[in-house]
N, C-alpha and C. Protein backbone atom coordinates (compact mmCIF):
# COMPACT_ATOMS: atom_id res chain seq x y z
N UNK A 1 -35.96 -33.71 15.29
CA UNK A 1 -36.05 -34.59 16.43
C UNK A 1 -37.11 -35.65 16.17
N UNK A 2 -37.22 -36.82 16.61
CA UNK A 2 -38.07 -38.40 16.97
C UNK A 2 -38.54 -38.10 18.45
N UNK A 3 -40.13 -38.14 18.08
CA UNK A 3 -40.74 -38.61 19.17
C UNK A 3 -41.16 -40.03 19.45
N UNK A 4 -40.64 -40.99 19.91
CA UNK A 4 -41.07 -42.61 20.00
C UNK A 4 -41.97 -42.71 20.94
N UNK A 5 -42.98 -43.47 20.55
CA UNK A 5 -43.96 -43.94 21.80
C UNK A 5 -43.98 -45.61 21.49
N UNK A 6 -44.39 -46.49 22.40
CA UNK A 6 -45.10 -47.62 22.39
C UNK A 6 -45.83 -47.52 23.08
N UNK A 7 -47.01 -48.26 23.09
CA UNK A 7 -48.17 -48.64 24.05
C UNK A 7 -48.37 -50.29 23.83
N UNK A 8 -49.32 -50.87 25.36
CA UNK A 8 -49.66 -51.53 25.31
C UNK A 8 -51.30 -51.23 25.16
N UNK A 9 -52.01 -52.00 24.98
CA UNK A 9 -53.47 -52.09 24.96
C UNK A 9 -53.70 -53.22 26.49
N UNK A 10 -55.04 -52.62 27.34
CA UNK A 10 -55.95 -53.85 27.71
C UNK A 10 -56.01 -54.89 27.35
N UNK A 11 -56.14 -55.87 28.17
CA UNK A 11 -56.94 -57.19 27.82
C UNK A 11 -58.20 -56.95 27.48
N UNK A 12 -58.72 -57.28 26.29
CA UNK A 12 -60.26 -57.19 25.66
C UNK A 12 -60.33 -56.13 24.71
N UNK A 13 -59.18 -55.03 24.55
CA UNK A 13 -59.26 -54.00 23.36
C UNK A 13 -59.38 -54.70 22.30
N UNK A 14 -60.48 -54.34 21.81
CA UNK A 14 -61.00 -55.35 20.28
C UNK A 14 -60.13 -54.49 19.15
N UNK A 15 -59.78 -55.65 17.87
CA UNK A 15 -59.30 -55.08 16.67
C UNK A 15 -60.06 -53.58 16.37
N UNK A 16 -61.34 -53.66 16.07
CA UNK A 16 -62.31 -52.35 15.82
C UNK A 16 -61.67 -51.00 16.63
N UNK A 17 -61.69 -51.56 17.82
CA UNK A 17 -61.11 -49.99 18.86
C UNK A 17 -59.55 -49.76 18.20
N UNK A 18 -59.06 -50.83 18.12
CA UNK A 18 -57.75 -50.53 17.52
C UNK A 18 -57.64 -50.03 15.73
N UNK A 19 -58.49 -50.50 15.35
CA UNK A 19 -58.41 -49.84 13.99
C UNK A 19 -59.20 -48.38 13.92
N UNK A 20 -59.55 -47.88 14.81
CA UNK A 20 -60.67 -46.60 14.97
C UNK A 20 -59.02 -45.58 15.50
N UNK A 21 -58.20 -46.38 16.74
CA UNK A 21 -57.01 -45.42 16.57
C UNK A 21 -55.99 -45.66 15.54
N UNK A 22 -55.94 -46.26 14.62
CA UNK A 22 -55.29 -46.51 13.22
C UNK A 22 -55.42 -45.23 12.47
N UNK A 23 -57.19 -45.27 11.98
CA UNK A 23 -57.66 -44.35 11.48
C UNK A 23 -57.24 -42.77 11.89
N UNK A 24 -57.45 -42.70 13.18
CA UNK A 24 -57.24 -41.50 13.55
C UNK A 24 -55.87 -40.96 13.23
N UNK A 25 -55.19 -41.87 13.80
CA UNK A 25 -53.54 -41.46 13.80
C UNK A 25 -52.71 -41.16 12.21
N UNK A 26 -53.85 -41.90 11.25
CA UNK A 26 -53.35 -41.50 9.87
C UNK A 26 -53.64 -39.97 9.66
N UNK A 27 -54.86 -40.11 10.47
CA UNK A 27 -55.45 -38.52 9.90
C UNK A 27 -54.44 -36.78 10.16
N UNK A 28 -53.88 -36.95 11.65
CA UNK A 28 -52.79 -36.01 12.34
C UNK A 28 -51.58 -35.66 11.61
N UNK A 29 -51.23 -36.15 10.41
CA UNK A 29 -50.23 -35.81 9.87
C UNK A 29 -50.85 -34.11 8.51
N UNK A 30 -51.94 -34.02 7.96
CA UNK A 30 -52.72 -33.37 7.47
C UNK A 30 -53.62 -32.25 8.26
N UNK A 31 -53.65 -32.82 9.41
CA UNK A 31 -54.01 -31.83 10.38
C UNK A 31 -53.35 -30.60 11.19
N UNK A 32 -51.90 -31.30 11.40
CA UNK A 32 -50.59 -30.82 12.33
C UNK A 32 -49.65 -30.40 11.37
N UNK A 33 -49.23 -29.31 10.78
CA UNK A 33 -48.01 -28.85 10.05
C UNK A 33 -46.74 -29.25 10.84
N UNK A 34 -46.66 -28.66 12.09
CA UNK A 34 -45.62 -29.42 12.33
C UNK A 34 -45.01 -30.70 12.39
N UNK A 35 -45.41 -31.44 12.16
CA UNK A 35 -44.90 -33.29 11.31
C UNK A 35 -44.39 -33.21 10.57
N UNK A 36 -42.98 -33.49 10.62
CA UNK A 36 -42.13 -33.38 9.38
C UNK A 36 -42.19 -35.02 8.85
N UNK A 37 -42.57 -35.87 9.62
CA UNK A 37 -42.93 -37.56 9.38
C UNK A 37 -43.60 -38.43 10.66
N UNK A 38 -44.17 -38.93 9.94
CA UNK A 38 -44.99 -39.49 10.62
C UNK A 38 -44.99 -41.02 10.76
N UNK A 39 -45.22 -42.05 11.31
CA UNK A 39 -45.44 -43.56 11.10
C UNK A 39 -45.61 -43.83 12.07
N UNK A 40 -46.91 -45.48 12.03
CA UNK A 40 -47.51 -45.63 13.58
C UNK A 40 -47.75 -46.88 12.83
N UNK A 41 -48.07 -47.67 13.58
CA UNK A 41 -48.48 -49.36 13.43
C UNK A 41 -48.25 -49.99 14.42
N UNK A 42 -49.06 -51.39 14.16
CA UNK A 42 -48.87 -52.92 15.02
C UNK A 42 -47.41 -53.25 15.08
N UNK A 43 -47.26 -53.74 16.16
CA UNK A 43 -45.62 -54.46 16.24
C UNK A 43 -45.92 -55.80 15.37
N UNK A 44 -44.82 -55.85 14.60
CA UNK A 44 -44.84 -57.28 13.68
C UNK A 44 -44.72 -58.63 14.53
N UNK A 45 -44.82 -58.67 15.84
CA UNK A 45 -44.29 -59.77 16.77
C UNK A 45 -43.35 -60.75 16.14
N UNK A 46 -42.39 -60.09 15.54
CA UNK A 46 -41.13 -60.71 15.72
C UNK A 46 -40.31 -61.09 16.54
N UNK A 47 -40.63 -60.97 17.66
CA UNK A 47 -39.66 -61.49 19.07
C UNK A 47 -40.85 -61.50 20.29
N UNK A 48 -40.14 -62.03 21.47
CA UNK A 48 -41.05 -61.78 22.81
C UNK A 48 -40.65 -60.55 23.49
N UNK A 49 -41.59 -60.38 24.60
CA UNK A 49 -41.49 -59.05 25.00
C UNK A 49 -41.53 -57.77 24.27
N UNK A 50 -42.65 -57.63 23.34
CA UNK A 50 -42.75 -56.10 22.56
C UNK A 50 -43.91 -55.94 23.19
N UNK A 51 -44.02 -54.47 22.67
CA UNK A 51 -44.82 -53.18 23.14
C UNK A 51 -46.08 -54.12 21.75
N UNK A 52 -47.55 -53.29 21.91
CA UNK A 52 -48.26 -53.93 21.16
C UNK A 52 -48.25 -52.64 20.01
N UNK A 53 -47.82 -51.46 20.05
CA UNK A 53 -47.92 -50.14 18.99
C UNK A 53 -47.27 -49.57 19.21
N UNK A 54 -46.50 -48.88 18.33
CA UNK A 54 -45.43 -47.95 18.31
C UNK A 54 -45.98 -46.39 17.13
N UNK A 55 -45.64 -45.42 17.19
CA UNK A 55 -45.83 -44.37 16.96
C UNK A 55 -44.16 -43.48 16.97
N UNK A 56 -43.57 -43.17 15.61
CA UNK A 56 -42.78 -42.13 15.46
C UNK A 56 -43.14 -40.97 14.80
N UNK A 57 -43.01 -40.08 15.59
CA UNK A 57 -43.16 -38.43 15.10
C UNK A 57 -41.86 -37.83 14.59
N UNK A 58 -41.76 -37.01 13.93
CA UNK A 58 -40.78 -36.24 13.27
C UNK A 58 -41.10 -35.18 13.26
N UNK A 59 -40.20 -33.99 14.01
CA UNK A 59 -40.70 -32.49 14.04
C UNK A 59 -39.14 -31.87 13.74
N UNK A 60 -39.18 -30.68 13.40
CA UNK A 60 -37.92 -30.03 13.11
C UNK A 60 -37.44 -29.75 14.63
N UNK A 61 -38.12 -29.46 15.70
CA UNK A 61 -37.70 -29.19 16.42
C UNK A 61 -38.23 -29.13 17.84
N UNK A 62 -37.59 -28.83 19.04
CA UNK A 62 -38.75 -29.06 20.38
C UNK A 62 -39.99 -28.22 20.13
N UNK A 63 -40.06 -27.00 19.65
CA UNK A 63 -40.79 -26.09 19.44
C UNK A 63 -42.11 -26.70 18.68
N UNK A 64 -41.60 -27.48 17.90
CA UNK A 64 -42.56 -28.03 16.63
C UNK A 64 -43.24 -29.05 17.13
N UNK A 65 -42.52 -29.92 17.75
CA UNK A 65 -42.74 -30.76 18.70
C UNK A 65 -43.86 -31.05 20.13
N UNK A 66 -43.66 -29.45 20.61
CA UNK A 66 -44.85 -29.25 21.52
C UNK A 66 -46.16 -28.95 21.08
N UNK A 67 -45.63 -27.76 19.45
CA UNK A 67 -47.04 -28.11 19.26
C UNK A 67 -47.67 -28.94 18.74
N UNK A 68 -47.09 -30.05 18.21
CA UNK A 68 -47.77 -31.42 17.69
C UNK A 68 -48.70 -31.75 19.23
N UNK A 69 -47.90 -31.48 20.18
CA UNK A 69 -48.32 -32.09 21.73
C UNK A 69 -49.55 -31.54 21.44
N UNK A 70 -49.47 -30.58 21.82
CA UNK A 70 -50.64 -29.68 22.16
C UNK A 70 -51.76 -29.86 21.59
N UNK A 71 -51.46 -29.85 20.41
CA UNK A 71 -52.62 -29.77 19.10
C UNK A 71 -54.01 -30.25 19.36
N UNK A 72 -54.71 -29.53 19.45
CA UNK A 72 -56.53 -30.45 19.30
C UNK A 72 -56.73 -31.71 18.93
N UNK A 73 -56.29 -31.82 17.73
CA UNK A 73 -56.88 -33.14 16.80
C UNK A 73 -55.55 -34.31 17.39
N UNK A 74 -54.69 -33.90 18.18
CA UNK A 74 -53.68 -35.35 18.95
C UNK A 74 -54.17 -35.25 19.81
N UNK A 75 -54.52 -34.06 20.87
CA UNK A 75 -55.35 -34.16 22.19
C UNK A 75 -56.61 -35.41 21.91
N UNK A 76 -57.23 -35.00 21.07
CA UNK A 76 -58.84 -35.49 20.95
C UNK A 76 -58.61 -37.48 20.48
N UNK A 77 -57.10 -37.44 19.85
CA UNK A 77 -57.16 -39.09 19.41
C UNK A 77 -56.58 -39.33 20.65
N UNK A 78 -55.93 -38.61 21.92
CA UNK A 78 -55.25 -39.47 22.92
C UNK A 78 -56.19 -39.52 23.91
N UNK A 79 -57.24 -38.39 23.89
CA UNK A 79 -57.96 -38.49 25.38
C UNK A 79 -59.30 -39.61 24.81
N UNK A 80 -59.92 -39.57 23.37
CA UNK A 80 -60.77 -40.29 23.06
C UNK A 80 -60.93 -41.96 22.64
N UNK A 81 -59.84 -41.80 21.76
CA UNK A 81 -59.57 -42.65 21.41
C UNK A 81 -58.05 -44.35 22.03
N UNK A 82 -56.90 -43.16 22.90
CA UNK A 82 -56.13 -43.94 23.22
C UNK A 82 -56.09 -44.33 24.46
N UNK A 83 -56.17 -43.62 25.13
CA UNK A 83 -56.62 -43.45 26.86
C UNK A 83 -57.45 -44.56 27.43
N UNK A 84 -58.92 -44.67 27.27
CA UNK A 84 -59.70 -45.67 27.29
C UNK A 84 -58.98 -46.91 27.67
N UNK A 85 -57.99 -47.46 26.06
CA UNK A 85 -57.67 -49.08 26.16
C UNK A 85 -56.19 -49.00 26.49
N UNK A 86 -55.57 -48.21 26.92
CA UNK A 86 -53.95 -48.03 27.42
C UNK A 86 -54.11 -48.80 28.71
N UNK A 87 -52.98 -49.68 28.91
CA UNK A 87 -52.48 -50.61 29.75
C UNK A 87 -51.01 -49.67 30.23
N UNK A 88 -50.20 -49.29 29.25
CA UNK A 88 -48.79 -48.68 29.57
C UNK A 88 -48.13 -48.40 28.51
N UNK A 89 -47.73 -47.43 28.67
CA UNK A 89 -46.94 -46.67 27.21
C UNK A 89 -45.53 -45.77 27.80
N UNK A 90 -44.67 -45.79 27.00
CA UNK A 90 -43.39 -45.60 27.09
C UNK A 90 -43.37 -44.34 25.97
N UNK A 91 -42.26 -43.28 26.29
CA UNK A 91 -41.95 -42.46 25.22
C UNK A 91 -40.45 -42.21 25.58
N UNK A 92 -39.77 -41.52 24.58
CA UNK A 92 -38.42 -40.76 24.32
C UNK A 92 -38.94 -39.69 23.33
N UNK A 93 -37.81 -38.71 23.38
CA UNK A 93 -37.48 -37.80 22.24
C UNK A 93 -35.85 -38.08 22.08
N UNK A 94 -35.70 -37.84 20.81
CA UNK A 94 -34.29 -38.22 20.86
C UNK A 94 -33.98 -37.03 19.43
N UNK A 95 -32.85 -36.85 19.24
CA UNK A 95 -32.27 -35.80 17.89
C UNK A 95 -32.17 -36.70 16.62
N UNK A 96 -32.69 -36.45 15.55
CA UNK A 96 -32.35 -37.38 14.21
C UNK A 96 -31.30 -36.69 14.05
């Protein structure tokens, strides 16, 4: 299964805050066994109306999936690091 997120950021979230959740979000794939794939980045602003970050997870399954949720080290980058400069964020799960 795909977990999709986008977020927006605040007005005034500086590059730095945004590269501090860059950092982090590389780190959760080494941390979390359950990640079967991982990828997160800036939207390329190729069109109007995008999300400013997107985040896909890859887990074998819902099971795997929750515990990515759960996990300490995603708790600690969403309550520390993403939370703060979130404006609005969107998710799905969907079946690969």
């Amino acid at each position: 299964m795909r977990h999709l997120v986008v977020l927006r950021w605040r007005d005034g979230t500086s590059p730095e805050q945004i590269a501090a959740v860059e950092a982090a979000l590389a780190d959760l794939p080494a941390l979390i066994p359950e990640l079967c794939s991982y990828h997160h980045g800036p939207d390329l602003g190729l069109g109007a109306g995008r999300w400013d970050y997107g985040i896909v997870a890859g887990c074998a399954d819902v099971d795997d999936w929750r515990a990515y949720d759960r996990h300490p080290a995603h708790q600690k980058v969403l309550v520390d690091l993403i939370r703060p400069h979130l404006a609005d964020r969107a998710a799905v799960q969907i079946g690969s």
